[in-house]
C-alpha atoms as a PDB file:
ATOM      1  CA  UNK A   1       0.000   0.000   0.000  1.00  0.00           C
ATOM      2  CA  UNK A   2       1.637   3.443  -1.185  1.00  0.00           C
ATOM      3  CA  UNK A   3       1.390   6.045   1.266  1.00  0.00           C
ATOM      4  CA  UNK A   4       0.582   9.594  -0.588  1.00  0.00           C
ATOM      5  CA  UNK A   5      -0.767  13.308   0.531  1.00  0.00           C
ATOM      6  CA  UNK A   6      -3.554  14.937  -1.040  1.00  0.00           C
ATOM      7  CA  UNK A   7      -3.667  18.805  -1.414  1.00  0.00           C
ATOM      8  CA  UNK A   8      -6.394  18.666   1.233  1.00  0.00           C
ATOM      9  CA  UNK A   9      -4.086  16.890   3.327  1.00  0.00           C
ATOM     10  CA  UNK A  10      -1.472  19.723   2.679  1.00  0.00           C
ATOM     11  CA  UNK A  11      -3.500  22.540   3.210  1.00  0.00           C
ATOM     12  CA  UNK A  12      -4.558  21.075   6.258  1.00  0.00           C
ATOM     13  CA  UNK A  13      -1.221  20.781   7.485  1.00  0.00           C
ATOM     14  CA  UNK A  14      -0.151  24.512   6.765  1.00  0.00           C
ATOM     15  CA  UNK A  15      -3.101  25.815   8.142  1.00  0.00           C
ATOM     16  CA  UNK A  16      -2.186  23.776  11.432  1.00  0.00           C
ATOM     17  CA  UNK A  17       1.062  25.543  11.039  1.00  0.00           C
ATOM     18  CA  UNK A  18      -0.223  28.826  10.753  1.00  0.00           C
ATOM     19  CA  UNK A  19      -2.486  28.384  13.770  1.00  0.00           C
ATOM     20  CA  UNK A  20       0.348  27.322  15.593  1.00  0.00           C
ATOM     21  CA  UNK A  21       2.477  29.963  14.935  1.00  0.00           C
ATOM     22  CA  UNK A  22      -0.324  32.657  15.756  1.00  0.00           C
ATOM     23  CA  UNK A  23      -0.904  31.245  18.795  1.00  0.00           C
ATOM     24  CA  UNK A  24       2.873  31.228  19.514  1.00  0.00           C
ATOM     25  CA  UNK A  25       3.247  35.287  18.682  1.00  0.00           C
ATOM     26  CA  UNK A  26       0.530  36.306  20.537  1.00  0.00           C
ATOM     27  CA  UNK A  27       1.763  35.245  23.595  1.00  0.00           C
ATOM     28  CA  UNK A  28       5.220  36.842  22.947  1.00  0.00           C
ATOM     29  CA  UNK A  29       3.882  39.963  22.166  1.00  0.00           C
ATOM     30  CA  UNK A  30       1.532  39.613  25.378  1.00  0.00           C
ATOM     31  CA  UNK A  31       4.555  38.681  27.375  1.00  0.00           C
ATOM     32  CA  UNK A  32       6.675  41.801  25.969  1.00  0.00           C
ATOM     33  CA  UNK A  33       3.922  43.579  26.792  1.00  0.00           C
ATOM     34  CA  UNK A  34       4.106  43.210  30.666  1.00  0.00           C
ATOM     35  CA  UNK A  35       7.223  42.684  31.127  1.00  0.00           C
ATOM     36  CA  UNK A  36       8.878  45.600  33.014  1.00  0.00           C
ATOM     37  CA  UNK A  37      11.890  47.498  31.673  1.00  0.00           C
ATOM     38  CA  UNK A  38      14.509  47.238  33.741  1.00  0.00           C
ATOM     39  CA  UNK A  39      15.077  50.592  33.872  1.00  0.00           C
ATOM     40  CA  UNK A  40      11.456  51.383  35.377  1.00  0.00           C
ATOM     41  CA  UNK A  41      12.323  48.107  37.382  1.00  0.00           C
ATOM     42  CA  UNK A  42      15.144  50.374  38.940  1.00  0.00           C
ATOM     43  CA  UNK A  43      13.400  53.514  39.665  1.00  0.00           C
ATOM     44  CA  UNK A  44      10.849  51.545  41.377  1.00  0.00           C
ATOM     45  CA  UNK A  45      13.604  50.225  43.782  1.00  0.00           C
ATOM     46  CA  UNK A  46      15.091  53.657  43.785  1.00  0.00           C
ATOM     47  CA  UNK A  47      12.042  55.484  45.050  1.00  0.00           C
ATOM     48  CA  UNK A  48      11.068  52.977  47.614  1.00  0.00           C
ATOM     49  CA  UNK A  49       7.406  52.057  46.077  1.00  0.00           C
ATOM     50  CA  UNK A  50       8.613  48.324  46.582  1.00  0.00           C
ATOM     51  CA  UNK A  51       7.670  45.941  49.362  1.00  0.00           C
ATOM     52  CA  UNK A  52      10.235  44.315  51.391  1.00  0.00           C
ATOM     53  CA  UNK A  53      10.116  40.595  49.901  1.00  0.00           C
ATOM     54  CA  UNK A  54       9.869  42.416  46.394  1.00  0.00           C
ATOM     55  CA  UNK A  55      13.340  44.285  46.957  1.00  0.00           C
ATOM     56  CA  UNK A  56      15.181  41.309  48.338  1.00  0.00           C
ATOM     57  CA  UNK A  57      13.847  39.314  45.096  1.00  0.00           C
ATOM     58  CA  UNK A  58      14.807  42.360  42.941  1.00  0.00           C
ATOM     59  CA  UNK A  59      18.533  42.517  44.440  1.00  0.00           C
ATOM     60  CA  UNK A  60      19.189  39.148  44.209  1.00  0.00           C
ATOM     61  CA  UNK A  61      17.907  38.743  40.306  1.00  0.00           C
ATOM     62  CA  UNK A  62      19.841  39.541  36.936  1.00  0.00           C
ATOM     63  CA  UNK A  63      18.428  42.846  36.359  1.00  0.00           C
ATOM     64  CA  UNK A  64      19.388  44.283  39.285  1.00  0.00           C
ATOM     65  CA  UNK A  65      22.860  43.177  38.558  1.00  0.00           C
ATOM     66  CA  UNK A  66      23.007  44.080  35.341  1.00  0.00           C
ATOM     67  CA  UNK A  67      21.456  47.694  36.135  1.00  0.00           C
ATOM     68  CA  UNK A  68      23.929  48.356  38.484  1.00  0.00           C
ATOM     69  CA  UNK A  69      26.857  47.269  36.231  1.00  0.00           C
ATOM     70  CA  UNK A  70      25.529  49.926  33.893  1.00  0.00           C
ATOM     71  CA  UNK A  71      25.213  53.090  36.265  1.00  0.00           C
ATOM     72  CA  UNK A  72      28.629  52.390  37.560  1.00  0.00           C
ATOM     73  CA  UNK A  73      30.055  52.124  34.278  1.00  0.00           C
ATOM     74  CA  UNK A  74      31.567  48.066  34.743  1.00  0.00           C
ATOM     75  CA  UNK A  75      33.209  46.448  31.896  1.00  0.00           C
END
């Protein structure tokens, strides 16, 4: 028995595909959407509008070190 697709079979297929990838953008733009800038991340911490257990998260993460590096000039 030969195995074969049919152009219905394609189409299918490609508009599983595009689905698929639809799907997949809208979340990333939703996702760039609320993520925080780093920067705005800072000046939060900088103006004290953070809770305690959110500024001992926020010093300890990546951003914080990597904001830092930047406003004391570190290579």
């Amino acid at each position: 028995m030969r195995h074969f697709i049919t152009m219905w079979m394609v189409s299918k297929i490609i508009n599983y595909f595009k689905k698929i990838t639809n799907i997949l953008l809208f979340f990333n733009m939703v996702k760039k959407v609320f993520k925080e800038s780093i920067y705005k991340e800072y000046e939060r911490y900088i103006c004290d509008e953070m809770d305690d257990i959110e500024k001992s998260r926020y010093v300890k993460s990546r951003n914080f070190f990597l904001v830092t590096r930047i406003n004391l000039n570190i290579k």
